[in-house]
C-alpha atoms as a PDB file:
ATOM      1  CA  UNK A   1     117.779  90.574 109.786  1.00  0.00           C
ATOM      2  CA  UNK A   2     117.520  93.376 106.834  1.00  0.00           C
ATOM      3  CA  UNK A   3     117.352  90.602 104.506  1.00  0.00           C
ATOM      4  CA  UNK A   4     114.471  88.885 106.310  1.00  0.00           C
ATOM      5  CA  UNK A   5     112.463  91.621 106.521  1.00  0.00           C
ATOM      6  CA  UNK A   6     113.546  92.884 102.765  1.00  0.00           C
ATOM      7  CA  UNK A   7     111.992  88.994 102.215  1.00  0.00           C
ATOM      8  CA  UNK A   8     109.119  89.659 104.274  1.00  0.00           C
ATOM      9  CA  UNK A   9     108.201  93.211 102.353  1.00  0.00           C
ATOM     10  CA  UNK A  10     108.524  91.219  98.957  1.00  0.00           C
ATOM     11  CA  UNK A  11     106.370  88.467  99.553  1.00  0.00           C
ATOM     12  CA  UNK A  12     103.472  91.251 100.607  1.00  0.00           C
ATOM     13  CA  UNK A  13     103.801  93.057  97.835  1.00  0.00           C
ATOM     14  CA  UNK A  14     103.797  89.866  95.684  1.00  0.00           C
ATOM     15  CA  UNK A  15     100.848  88.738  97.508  1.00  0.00           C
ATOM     16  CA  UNK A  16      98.811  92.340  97.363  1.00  0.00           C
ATOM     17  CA  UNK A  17      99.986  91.631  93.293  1.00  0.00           C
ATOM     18  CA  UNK A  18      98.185  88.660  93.347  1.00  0.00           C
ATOM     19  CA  UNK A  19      95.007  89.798  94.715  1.00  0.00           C
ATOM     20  CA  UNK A  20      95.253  92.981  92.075  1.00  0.00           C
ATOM     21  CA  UNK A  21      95.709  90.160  89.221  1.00  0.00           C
ATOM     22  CA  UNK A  22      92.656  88.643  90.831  1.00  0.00           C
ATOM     23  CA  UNK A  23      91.045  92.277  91.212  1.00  0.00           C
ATOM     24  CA  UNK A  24      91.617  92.611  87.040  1.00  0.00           C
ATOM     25  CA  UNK A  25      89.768  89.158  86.478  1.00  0.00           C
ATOM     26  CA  UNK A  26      86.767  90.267  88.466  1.00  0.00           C
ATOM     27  CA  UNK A  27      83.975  90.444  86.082  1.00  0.00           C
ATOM     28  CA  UNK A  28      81.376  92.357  88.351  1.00  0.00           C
ATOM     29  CA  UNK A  29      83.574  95.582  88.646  1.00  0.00           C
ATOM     30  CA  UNK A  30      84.513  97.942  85.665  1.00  0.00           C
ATOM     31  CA  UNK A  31      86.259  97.704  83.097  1.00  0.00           C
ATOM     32  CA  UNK A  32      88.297 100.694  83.850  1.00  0.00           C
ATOM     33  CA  UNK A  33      88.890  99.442  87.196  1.00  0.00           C
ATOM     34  CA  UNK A  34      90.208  96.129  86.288  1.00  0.00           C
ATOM     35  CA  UNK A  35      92.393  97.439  83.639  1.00  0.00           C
ATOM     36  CA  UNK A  36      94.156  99.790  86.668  1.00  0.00           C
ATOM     37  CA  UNK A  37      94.114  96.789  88.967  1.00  0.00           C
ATOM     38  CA  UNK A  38      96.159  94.657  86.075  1.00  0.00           C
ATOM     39  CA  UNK A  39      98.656  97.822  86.135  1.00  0.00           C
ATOM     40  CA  UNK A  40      99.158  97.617  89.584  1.00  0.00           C
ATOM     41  CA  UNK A  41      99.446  93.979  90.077  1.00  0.00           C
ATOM     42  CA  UNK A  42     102.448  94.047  86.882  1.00  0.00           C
ATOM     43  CA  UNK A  43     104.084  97.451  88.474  1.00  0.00           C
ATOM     44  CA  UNK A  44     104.109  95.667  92.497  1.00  0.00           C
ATOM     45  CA  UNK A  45     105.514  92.368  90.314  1.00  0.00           C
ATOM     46  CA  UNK A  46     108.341  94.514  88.773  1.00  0.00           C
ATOM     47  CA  UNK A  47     109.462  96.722  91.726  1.00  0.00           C
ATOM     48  CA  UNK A  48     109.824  93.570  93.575  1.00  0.00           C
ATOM     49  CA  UNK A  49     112.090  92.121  91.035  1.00  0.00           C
ATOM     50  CA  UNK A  50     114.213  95.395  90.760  1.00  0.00           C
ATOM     51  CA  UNK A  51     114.640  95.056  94.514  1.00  0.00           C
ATOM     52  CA  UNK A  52     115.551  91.910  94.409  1.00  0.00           C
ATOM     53  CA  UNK A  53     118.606  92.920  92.413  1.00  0.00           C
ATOM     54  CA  UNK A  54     119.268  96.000  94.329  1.00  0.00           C
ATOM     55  CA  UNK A  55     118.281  98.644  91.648  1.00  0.00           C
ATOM     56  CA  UNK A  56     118.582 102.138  92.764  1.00  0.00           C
ATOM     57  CA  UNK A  57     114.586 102.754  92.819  1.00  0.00           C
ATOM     58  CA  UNK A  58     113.679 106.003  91.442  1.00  0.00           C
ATOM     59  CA  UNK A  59     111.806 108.456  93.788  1.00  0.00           C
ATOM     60  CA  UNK A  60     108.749 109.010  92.306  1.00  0.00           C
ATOM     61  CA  UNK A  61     106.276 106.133  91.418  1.00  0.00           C
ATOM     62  CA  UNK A  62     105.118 104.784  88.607  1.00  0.00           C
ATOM     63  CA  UNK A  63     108.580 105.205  86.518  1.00  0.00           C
ATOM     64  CA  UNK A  64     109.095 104.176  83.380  1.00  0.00           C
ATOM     65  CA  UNK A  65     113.044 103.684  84.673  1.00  0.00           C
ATOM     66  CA  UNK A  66     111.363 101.087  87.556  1.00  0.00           C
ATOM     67  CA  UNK A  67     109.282  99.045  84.915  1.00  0.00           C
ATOM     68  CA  UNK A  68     112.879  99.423  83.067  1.00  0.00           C
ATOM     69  CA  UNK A  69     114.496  98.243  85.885  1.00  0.00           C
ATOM     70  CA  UNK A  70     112.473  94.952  87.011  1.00  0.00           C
ATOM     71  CA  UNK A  71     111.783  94.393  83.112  1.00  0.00           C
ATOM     72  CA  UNK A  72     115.582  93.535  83.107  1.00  0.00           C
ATOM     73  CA  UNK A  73     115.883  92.063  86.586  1.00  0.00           C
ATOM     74  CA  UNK A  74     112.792  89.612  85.462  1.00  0.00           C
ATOM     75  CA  UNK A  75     114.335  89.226  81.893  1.00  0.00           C
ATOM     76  CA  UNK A  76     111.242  90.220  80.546  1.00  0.00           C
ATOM     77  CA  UNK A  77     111.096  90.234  76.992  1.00  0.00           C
ATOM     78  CA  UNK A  78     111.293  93.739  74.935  1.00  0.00           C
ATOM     79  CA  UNK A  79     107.532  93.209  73.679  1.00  0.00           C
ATOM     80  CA  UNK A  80     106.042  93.020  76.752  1.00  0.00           C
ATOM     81  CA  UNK A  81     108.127  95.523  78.155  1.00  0.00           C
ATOM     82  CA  UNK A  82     106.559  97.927  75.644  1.00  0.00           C
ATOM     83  CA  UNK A  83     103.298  96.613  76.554  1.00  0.00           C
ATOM     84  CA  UNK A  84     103.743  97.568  80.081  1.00  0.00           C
ATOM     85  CA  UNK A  85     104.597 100.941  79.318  1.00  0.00           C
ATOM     86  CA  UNK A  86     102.105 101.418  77.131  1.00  0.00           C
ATOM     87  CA  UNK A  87      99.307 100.178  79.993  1.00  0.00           C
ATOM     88  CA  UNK A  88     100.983 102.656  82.310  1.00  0.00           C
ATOM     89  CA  UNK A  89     100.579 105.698  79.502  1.00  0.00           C
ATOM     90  CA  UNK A  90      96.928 104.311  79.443  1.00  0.00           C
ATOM     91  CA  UNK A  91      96.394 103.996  83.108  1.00  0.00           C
ATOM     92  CA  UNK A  92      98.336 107.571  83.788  1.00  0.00           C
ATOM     93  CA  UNK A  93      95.948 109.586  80.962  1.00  0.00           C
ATOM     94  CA  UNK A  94      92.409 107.630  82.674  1.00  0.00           C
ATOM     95  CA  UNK A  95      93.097 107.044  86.142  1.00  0.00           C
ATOM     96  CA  UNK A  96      90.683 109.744  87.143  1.00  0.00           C
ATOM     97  CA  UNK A  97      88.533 109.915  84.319  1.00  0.00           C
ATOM     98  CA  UNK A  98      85.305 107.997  84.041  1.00  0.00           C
ATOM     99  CA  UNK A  99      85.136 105.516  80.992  1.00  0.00           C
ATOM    100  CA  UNK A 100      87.281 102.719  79.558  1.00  0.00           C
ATOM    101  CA  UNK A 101      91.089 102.211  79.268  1.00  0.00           C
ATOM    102  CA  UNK A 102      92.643 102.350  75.184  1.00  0.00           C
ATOM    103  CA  UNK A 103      94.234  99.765  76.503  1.00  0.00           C
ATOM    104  CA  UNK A 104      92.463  96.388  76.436  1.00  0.00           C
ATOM    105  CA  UNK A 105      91.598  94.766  79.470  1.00  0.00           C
ATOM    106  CA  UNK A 106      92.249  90.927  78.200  1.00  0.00           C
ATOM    107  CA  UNK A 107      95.849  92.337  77.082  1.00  0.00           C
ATOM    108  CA  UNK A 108      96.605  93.703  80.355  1.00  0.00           C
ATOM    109  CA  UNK A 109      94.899  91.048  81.971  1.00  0.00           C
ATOM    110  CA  UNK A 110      97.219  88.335  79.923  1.00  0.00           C
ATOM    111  CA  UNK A 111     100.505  90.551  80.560  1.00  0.00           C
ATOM    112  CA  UNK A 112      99.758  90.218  84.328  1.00  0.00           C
ATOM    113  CA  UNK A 113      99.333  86.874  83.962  1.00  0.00           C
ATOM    114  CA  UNK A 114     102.584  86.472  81.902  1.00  0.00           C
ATOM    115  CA  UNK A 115     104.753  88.501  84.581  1.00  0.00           C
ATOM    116  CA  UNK A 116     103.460  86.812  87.440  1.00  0.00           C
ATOM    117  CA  UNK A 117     104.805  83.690  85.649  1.00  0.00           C
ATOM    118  CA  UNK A 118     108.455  85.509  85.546  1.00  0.00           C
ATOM    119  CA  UNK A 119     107.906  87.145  89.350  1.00  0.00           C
ATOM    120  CA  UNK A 120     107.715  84.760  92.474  1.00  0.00           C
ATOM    121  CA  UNK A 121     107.768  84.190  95.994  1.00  0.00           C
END
């Protein structure tokens, strides 16, 4: 029973990813927003895969220790990890502030792309 509905939480959160991956690719919102949207699509896709192994999740959220944490469970490579943590520095220093990202939106856009790859139902 735990595990089914452990299953069942995954596969919304993988599927709310999805639509945030689509929400990054959406040319007729902003930049700004799409670059967030591609954050929150790769952080959902990493949590997911850190609960999958049974990682102690850390309390607050976003973590650098839970993009740590899936990064490994995902075997994500140590470039993109670094990628991902710099899109959350990014995302953390603009998410309330009008304007674009310094991180580019096709490079968070393509990192999404790349983890959804390594992160499935």
């Amino acid at each position: 029973m735990i595990n089914t509905l452990q299953d069942e939480e995954h596969t919304q959160m993988l599927e709310w990813a999805a639509q945030k991956l689509r929400d990054a690719e959406n040319d007729s919102v902003s930049n700004h927003t799409r670059v967030e949207a591609a954050f929150d699509s790769i952080y959902a896709r990493l949590l997911v895969s850190a609960r999958r192994k049974n990682y102690v999740e850390p309390a607050e959220h976003p973590s650098d220790s839970a993009i740590l944490l899936g990064a490994v469970a995902a075997g994500l490579d140590d470039e993109s990890v670094s990628k991902v943590l710099e899109l959350q520095l990014s995302v953390a220093r603009n998410r309330y502030k009008p304007g674009p990202h310094s991180f580019n939106l096709l490079r968070a856009i393509a990192l999404g792309r790349h983890i959804a790859d390594l992160v499935k139902t």
